[in-house]
Structure formats: structure tokens, C-alpha cells
N, C-alpha and C. Protein backbone atom coordinates (compact mmCIF):
# COMPACT_ATOMS: atom_id res chain seq x y z
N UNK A 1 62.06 -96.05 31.19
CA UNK A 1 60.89 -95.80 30.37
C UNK A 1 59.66 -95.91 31.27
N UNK A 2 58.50 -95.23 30.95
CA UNK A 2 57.51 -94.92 32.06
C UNK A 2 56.33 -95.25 30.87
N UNK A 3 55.25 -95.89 31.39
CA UNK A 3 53.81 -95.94 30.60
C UNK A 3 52.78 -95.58 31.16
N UNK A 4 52.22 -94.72 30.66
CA UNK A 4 50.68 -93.97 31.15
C UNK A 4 49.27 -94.85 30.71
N UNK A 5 49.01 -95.37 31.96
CA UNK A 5 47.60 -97.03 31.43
C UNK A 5 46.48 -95.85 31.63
N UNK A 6 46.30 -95.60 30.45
CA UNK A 6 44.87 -94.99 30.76
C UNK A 6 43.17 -95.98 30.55
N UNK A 7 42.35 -96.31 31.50
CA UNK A 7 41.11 -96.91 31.21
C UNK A 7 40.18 -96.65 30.84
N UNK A 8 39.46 -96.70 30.44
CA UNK A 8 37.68 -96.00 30.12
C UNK A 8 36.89 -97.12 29.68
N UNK A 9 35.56 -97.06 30.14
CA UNK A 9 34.56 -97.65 29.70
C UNK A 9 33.80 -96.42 28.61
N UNK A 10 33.10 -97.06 27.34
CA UNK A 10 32.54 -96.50 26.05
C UNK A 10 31.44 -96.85 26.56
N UNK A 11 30.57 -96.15 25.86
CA UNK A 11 28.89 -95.96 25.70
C UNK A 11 28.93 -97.16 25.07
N UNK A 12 28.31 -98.30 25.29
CA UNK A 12 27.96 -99.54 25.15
C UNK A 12 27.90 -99.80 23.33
N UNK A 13 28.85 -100.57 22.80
CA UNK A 13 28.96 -101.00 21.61
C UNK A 13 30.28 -99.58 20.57
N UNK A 14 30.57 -98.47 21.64
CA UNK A 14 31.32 -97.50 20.91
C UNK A 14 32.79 -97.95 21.39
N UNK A 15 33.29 -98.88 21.53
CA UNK A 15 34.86 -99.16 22.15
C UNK A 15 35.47 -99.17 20.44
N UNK A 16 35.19 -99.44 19.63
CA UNK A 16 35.97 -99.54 17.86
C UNK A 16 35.97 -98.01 17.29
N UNK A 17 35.05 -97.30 18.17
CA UNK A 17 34.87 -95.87 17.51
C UNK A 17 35.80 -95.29 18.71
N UNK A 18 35.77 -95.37 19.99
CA UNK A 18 36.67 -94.62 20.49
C UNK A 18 38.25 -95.11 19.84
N UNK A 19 38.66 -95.89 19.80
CA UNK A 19 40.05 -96.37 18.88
C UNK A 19 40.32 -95.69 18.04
N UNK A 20 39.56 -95.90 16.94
CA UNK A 20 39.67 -95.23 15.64
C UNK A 20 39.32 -93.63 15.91
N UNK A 21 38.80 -92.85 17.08
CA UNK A 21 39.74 -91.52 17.16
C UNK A 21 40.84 -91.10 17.54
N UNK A 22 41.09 -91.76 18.93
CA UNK A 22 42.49 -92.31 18.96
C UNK A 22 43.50 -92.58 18.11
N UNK A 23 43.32 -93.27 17.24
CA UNK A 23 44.61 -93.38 16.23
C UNK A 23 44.60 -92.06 15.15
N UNK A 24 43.04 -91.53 14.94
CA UNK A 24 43.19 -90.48 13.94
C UNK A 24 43.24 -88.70 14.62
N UNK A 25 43.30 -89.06 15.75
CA UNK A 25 42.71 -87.40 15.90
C UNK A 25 43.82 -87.24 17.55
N UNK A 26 44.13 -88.16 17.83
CA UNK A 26 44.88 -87.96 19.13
C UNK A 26 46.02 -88.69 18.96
N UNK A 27 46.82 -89.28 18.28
CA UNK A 27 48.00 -89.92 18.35
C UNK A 27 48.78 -88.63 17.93
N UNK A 28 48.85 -87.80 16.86
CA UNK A 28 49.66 -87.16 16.39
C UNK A 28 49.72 -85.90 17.66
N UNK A 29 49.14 -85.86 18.31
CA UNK A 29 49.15 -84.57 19.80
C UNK A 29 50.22 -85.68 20.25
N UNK A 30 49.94 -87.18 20.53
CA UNK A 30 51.40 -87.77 21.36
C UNK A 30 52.18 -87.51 20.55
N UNK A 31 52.50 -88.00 19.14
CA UNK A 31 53.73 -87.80 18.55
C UNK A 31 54.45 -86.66 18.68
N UNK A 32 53.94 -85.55 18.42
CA UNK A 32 54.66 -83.93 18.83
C UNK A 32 55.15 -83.81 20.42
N UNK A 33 54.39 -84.82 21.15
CA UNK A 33 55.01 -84.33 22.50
C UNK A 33 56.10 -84.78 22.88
N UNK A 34 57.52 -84.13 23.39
CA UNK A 34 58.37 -84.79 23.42
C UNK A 34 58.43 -85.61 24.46
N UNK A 35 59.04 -86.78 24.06
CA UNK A 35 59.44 -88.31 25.01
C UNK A 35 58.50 -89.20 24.56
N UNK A 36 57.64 -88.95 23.87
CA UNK A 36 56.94 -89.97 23.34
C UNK A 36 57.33 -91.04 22.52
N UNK A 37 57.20 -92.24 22.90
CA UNK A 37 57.80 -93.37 22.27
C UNK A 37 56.98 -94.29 21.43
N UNK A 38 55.41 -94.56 22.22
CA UNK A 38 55.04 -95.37 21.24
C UNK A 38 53.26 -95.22 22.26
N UNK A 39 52.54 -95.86 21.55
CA UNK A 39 51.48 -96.13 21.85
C UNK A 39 50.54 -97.20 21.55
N UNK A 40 49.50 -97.65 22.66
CA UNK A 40 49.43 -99.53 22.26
C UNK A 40 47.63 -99.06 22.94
N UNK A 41 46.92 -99.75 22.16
CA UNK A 41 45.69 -99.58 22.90
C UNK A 41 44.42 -101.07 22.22
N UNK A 42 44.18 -101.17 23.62
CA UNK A 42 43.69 -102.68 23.60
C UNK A 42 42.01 -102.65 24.06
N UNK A 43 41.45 -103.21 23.46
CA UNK A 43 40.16 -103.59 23.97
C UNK A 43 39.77 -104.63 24.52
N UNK A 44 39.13 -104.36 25.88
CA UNK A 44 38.97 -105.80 27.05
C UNK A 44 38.44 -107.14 26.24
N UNK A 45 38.98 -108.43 26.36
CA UNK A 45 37.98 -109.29 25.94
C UNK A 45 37.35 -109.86 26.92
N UNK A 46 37.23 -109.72 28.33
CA UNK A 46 36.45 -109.82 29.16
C UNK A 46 34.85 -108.41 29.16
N UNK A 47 35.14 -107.21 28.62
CA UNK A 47 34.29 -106.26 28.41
C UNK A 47 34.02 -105.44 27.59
N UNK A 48 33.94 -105.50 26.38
CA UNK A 48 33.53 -104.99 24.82
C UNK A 48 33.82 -103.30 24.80
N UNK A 49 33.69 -102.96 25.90
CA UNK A 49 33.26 -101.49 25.63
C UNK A 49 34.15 -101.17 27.29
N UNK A 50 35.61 -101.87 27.61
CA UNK A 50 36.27 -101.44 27.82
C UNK A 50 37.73 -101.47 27.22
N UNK A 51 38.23 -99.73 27.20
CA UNK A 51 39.62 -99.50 26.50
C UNK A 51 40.54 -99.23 27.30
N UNK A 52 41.80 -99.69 26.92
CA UNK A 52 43.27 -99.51 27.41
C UNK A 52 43.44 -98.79 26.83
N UNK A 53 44.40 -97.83 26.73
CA UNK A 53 45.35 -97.14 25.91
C UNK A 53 46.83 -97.14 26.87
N UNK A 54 47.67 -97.54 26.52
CA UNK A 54 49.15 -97.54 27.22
C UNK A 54 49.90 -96.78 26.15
N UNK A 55 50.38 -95.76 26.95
CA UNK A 55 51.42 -95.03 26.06
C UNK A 55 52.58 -94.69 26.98
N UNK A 56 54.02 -95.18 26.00
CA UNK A 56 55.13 -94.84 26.42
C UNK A 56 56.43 -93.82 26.28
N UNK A 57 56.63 -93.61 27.30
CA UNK A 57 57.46 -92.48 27.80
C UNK A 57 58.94 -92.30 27.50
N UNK A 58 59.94 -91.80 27.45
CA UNK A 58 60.85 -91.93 28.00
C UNK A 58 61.37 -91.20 29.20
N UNK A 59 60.46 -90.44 29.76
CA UNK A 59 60.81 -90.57 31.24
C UNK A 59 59.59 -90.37 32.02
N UNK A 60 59.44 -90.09 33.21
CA UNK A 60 58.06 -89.84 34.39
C UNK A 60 57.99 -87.97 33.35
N UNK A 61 58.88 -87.49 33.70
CA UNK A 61 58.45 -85.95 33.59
C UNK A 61 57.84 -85.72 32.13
N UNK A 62 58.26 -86.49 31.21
CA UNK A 62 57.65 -86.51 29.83
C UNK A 62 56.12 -86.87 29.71
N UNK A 63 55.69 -88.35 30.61
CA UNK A 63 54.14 -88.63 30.51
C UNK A 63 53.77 -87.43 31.49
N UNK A 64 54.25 -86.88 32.59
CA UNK A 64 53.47 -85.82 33.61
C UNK A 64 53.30 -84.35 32.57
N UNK A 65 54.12 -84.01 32.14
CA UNK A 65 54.23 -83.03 31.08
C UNK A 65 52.87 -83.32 30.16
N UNK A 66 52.89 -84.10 29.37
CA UNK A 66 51.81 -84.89 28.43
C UNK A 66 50.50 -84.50 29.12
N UNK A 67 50.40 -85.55 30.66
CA UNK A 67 49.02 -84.98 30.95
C UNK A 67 48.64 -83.53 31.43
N UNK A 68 49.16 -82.75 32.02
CA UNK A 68 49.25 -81.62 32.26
C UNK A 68 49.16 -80.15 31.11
N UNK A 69 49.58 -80.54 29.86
CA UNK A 69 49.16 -79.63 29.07
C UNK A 69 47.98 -80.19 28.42
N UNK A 70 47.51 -81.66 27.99
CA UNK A 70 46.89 -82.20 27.00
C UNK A 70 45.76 -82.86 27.50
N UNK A 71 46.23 -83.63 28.28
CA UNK A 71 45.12 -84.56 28.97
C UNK A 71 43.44 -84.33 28.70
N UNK A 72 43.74 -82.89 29.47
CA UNK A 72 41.93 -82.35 29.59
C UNK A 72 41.26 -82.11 28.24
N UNK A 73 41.90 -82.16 27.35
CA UNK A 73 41.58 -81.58 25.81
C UNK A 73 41.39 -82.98 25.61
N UNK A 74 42.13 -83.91 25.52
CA UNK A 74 41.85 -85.17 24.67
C UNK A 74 40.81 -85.60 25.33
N UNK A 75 40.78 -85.55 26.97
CA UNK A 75 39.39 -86.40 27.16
C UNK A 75 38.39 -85.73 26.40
N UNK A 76 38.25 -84.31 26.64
CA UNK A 76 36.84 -83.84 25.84
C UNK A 76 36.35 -84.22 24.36
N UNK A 77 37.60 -84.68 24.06
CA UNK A 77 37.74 -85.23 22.43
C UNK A 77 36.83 -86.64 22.24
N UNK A 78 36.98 -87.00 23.22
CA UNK A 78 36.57 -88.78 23.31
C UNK A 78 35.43 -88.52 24.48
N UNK A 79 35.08 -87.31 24.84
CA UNK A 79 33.97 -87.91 25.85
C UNK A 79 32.55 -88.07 25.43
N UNK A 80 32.25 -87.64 24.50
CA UNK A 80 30.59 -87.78 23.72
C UNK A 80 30.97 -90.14 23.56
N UNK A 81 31.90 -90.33 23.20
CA UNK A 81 31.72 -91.93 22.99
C UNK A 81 32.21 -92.37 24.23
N UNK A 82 32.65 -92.01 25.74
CA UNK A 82 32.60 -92.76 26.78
C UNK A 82 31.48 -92.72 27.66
N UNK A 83 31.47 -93.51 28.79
CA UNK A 83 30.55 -94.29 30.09
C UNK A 83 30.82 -93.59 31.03
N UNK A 84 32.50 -93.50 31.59
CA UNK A 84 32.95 -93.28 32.68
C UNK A 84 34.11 -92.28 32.14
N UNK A 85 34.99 -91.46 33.18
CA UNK A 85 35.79 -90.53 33.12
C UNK A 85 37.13 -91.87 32.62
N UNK A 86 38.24 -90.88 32.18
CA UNK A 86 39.67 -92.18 31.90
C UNK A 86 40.04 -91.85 33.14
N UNK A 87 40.61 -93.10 33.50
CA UNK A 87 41.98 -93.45 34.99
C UNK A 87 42.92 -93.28 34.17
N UNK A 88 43.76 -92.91 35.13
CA UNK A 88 45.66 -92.60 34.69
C UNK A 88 46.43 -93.18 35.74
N UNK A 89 46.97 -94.38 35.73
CA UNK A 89 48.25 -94.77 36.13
C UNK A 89 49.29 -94.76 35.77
N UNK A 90 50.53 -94.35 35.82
CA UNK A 90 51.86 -94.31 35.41
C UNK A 90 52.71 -95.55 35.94
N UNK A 91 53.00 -96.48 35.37
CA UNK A 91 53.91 -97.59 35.79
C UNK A 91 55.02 -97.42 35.01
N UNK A 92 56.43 -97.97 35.58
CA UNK A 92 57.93 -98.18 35.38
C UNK A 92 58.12 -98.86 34.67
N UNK A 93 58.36 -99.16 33.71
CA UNK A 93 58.48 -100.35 32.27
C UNK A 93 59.49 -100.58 32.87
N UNK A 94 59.62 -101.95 33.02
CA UNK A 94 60.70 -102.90 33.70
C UNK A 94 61.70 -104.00 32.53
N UNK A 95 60.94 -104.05 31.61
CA UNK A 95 61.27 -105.16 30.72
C UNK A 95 60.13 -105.02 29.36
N UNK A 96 60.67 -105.16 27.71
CA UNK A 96 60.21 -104.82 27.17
C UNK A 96 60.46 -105.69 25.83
N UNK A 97 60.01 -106.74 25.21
CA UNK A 97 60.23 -107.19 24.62
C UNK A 97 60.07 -106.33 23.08
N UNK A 98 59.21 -105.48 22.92
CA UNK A 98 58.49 -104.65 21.90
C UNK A 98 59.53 -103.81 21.61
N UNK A 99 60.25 -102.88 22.36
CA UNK A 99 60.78 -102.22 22.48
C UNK A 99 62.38 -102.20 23.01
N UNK A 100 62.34 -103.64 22.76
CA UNK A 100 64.30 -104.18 23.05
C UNK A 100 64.36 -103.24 24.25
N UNK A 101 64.06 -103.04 25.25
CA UNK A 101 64.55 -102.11 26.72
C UNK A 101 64.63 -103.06 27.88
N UNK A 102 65.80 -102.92 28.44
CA UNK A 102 65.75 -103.22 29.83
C UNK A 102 64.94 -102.01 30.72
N UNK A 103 65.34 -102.20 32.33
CA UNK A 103 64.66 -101.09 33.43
C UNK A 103 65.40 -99.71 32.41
N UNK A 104 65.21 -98.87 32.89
CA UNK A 104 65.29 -97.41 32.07
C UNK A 104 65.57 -97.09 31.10
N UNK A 105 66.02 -98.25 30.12
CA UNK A 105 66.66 -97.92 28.59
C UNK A 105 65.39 -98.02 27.98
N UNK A 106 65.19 -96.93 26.93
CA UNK A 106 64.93 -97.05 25.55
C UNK A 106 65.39 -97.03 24.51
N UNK A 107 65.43 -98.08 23.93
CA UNK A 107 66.19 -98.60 22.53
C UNK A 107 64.89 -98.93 20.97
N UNK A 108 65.29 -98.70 19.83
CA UNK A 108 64.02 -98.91 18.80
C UNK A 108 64.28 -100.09 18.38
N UNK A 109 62.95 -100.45 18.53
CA UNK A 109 62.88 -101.97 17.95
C UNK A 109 63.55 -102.31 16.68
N UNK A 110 64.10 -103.13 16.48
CA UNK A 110 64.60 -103.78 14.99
C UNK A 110 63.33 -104.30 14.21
N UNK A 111 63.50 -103.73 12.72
CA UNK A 111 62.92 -104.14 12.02
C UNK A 111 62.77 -105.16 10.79
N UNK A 112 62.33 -105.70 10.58
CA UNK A 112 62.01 -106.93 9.53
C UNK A 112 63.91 -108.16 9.76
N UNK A 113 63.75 -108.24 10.84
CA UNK A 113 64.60 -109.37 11.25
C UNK A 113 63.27 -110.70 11.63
């Protein structure tokens, strides 16, 4: 399993408004893309008006696929409420408590245990 850490700093006090397009206007472009597993997006508590978004893969070619058709569209989606351009790192999900996975397995979490 592979996760795409994307960063951005928001126009000062817009980090709750970039989220909330994120969950309404850009999650369902991940959901249709295939290998998409899940998506997690966090706001710094060291910096108000910086966002995570980590989204997971089930493989490298699935998140490279993702950014390569989509990427440039979603930033334009979210760039009137950011500071700075998003970073894209791709890291190896090694261990996954969220997602019951060891190194390369993806397995779905159990529910209401």
C-alpha cells in the first residue's frame, strides 16, 4: 500500500474551508479512481492554516496514475483558499493499524468490533 502526503499552507484562517472542499468536491474524483483506498486529512496543531491530506493507495502506479490525470485540476480547485503550491510525497505504508495491513497488504478494516 502506498500514501500520497500532500502539504499546503491556506490563506491565513482558510485551513476548515480548504477541508470541507476536500471532503465535498474532491474526495469523490479519489473514490472513482481506481486503487483508492481511503483518505485522512489533518490540520497542523503546530500551524492553523497548515493541511495534510494523506491518501491511500493500493499500489505506487495507482497514486502516480491519480496525480497525473487529476492532480492539476484539484489543485486549481483549492487554489483561490491556499498560501503556497501542495508538495507530493509518496511513502510505502509499512504498518497500519487503521487499515489491518502489514508491508504491501491491503485488508478493510473491521467494523463495530
Amino acid at each position: 500500500m502506498i500514501t500520497r502526503v500532500v502539504t499546503v499552507k491556506t490563506r491565513p484562517g482558510w485551513a476548515k474551508e480548504l477541508c470541507r472542499k476536500l471532503h465535498e468536491d474532491v474526495l469523490h474524483i479519489l473514490k472513482a479512481h481506481p486503487g483508492f483506498i481511503d483518505e485522512i486529512v489533518l490540520i497542523a496543531d503546530h500551524d492553523k492554516d497548515e493541511v495534510v491530506a494523506m491518501s491511500f493507495w493500493k499500489t505506487k502506479a495507482d497514486a502516480e496514475d491519480f496525480q497525473k490525470k487529476h492532480f492539476r485540476h484539484v489543485s486549481e480547485m483549492i487554489e483561490h483558499l491556499t498560501h503556497t503550491a501542495p508538495k507530493v510525497h509518496i511513502y510505502d505504508v509499512e504498518t497500519s493499524t487503521v487499515h489491518h495491513v502489514g508491508k504491501g497488504k491491503a485488508e478493510p478494516a473491521l467494523v463495530g468490533y
